[in-house]
N, C-alpha and C. Protein backbone atom coordinates (compact mmCIF):
# COMPACT_ATOMS: atom_id res chain seq x y z
N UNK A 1 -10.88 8.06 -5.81
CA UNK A 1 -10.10 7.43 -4.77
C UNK A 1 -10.04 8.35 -3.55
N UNK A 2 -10.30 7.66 -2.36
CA UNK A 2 -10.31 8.41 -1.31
C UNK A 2 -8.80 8.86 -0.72
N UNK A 3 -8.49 9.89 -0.09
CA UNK A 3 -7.59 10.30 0.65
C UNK A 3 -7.36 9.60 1.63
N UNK A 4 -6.05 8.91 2.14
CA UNK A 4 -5.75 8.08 3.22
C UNK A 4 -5.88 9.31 4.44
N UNK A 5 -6.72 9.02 5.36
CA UNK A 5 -6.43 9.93 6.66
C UNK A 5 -5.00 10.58 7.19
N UNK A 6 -3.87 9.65 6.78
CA UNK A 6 -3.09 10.46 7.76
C UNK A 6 -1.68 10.64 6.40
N UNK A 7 -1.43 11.71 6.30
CA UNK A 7 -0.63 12.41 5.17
C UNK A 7 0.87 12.74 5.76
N UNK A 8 2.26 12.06 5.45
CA UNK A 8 3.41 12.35 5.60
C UNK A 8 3.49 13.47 3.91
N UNK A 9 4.24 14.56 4.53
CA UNK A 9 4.17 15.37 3.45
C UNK A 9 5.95 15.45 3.18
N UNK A 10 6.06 16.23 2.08
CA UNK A 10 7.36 16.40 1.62
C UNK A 10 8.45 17.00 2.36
N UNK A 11 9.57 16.06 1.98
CA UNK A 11 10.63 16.65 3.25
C UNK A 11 10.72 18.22 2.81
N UNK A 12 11.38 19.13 4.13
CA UNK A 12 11.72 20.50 4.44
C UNK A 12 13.23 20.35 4.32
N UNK A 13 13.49 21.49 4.05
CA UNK A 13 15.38 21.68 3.79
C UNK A 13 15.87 20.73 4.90
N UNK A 14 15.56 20.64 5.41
CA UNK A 14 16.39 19.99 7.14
C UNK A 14 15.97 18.60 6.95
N UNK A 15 15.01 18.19 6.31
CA UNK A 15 14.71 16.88 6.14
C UNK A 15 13.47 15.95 7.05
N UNK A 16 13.03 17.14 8.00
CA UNK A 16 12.03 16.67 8.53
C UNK A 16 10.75 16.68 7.51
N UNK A 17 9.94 15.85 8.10
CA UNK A 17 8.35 15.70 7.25
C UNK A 17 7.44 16.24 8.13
N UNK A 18 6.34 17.10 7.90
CA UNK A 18 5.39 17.08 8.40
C UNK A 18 3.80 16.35 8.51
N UNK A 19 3.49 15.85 9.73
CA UNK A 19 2.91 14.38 9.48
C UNK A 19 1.23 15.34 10.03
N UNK A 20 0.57 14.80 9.28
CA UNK A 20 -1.16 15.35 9.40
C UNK A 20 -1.78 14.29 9.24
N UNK A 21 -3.36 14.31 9.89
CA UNK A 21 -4.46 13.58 9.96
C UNK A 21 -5.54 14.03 9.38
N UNK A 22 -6.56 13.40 8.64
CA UNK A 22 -7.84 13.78 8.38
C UNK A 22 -8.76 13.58 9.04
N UNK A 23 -9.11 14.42 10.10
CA UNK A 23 -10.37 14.15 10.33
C UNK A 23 -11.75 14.88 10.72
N UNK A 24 -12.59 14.33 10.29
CA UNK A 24 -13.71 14.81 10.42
C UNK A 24 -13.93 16.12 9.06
N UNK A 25 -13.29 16.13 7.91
CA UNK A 25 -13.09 16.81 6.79
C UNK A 25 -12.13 18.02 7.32
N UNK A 26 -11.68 17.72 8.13
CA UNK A 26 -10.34 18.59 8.36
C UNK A 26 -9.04 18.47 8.41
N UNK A 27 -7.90 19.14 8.36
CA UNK A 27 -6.54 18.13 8.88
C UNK A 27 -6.02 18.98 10.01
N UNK A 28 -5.58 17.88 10.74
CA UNK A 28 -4.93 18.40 11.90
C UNK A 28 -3.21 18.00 12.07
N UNK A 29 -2.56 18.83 12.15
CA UNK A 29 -1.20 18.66 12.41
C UNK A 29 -0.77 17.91 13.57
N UNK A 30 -0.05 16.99 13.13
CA UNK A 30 0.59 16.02 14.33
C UNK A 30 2.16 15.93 15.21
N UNK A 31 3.03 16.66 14.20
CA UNK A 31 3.92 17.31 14.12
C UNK A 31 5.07 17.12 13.01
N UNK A 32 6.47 17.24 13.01
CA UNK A 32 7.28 17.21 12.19
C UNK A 32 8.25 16.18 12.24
N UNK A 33 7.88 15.31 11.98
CA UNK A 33 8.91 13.76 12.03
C UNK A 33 10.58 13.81 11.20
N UNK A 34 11.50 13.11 11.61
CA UNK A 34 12.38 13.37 11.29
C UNK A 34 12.98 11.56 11.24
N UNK A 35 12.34 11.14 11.56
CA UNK A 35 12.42 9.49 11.05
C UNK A 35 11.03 8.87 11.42
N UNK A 36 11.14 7.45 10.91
CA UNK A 36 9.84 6.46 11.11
C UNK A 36 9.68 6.93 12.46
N UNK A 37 10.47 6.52 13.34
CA UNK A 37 10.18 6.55 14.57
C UNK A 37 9.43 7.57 15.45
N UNK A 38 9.49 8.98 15.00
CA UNK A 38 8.89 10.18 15.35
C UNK A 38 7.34 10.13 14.47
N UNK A 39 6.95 9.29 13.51
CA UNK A 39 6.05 8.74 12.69
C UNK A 39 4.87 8.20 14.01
N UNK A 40 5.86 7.36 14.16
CA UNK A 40 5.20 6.03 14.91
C UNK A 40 4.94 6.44 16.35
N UNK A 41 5.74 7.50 16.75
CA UNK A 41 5.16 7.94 17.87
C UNK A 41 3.94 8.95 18.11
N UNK A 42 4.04 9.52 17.00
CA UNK A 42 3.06 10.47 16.81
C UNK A 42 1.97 9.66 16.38
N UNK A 43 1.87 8.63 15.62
CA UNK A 43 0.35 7.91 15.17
C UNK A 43 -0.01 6.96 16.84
N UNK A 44 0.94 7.20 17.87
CA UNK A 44 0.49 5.75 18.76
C UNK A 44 0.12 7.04 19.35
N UNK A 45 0.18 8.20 19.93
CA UNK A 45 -0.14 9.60 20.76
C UNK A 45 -1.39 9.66 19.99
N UNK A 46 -1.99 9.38 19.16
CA UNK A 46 -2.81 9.96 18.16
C UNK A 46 -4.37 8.94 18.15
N UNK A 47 -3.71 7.09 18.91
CA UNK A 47 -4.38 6.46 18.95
C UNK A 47 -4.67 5.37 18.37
N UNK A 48 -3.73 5.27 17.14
CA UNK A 48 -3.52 4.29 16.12
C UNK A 48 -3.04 2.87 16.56
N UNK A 49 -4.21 2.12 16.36
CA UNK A 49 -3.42 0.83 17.42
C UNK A 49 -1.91 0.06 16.99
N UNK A 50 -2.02 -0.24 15.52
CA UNK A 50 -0.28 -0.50 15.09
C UNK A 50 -0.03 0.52 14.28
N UNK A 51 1.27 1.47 15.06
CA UNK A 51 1.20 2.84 13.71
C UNK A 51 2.40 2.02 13.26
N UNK A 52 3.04 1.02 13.67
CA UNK A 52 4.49 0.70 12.81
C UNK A 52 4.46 0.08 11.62
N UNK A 53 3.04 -0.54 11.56
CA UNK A 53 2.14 -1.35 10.18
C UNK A 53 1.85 -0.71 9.73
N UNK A 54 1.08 0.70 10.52
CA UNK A 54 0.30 1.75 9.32
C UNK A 54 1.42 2.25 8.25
N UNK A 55 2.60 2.46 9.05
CA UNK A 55 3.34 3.55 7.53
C UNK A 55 3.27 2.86 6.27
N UNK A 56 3.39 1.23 6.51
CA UNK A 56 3.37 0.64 4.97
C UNK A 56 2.13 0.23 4.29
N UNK A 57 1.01 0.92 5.08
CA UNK A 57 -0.39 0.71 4.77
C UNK A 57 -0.94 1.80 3.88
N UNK A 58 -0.86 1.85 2.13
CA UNK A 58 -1.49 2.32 1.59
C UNK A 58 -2.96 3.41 1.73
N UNK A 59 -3.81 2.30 2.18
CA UNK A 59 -5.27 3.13 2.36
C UNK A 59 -5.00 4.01 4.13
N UNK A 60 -3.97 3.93 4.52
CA UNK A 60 -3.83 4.68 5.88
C UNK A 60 -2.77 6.10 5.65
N UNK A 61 -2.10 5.83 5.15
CA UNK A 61 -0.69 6.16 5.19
C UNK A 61 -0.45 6.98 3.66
N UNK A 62 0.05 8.41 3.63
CA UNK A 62 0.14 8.84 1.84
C UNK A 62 1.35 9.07 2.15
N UNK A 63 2.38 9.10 1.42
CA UNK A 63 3.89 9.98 1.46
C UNK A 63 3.96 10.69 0.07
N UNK A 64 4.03 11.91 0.82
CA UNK A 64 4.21 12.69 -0.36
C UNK A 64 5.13 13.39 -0.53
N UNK A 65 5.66 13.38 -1.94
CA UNK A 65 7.07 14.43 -2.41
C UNK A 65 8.30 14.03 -2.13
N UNK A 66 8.35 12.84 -1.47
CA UNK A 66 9.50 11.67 -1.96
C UNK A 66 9.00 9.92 -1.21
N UNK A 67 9.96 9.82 -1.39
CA UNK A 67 9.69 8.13 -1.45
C UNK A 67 9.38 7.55 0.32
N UNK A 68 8.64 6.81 0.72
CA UNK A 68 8.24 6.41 1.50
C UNK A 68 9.61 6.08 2.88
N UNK A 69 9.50 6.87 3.62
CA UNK A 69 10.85 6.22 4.88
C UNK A 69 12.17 7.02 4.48
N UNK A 70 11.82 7.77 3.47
CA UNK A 70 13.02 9.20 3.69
C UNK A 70 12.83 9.90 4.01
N UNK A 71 13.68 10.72 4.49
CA UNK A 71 13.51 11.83 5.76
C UNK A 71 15.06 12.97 5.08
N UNK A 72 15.84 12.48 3.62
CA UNK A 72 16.58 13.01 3.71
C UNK A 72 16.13 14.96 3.07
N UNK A 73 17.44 15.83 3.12
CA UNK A 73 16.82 16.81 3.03
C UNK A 73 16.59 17.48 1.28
N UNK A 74 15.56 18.49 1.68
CA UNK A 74 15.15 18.76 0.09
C UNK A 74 16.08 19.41 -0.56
């Protein structure tokens, strides 16, 4: 199974996520989201034509180390 390009990773004590892209077999940091909305701004800066669809898009979108649209802290 392939890796979805763009990786929300596990919340930080404070509860932000740090949000990354794959590309080109690399990842590049997009920055540290602290709700959907800092998500969605960072995937539309990034080029993503609907990033507000992407978060619930499986083959786009991974959340890792808690549940999808929490942001609370670790």
């Amino acid at each position: 199974m392939a890796t979805p390009p763009i990786v929300i990773h596990r919340p930080t004590p404070s509860g932000a996520r740090l949000v990354t892209v794959h590309i080109a077999g690399r990842e590049e940091r997009l920055g540290l989201a602290h709700s959907d909305h800092d998500v969605i701004v960072f995937l539309a800066d990034a080029g993503l034509a609907d990033p507000a669809r992407a978060l619930d898009t499986p083959s786009l979108v991974e959340w890792q180390g808690a549940a999808a649209h929490d942001f609370a802290a670790a």
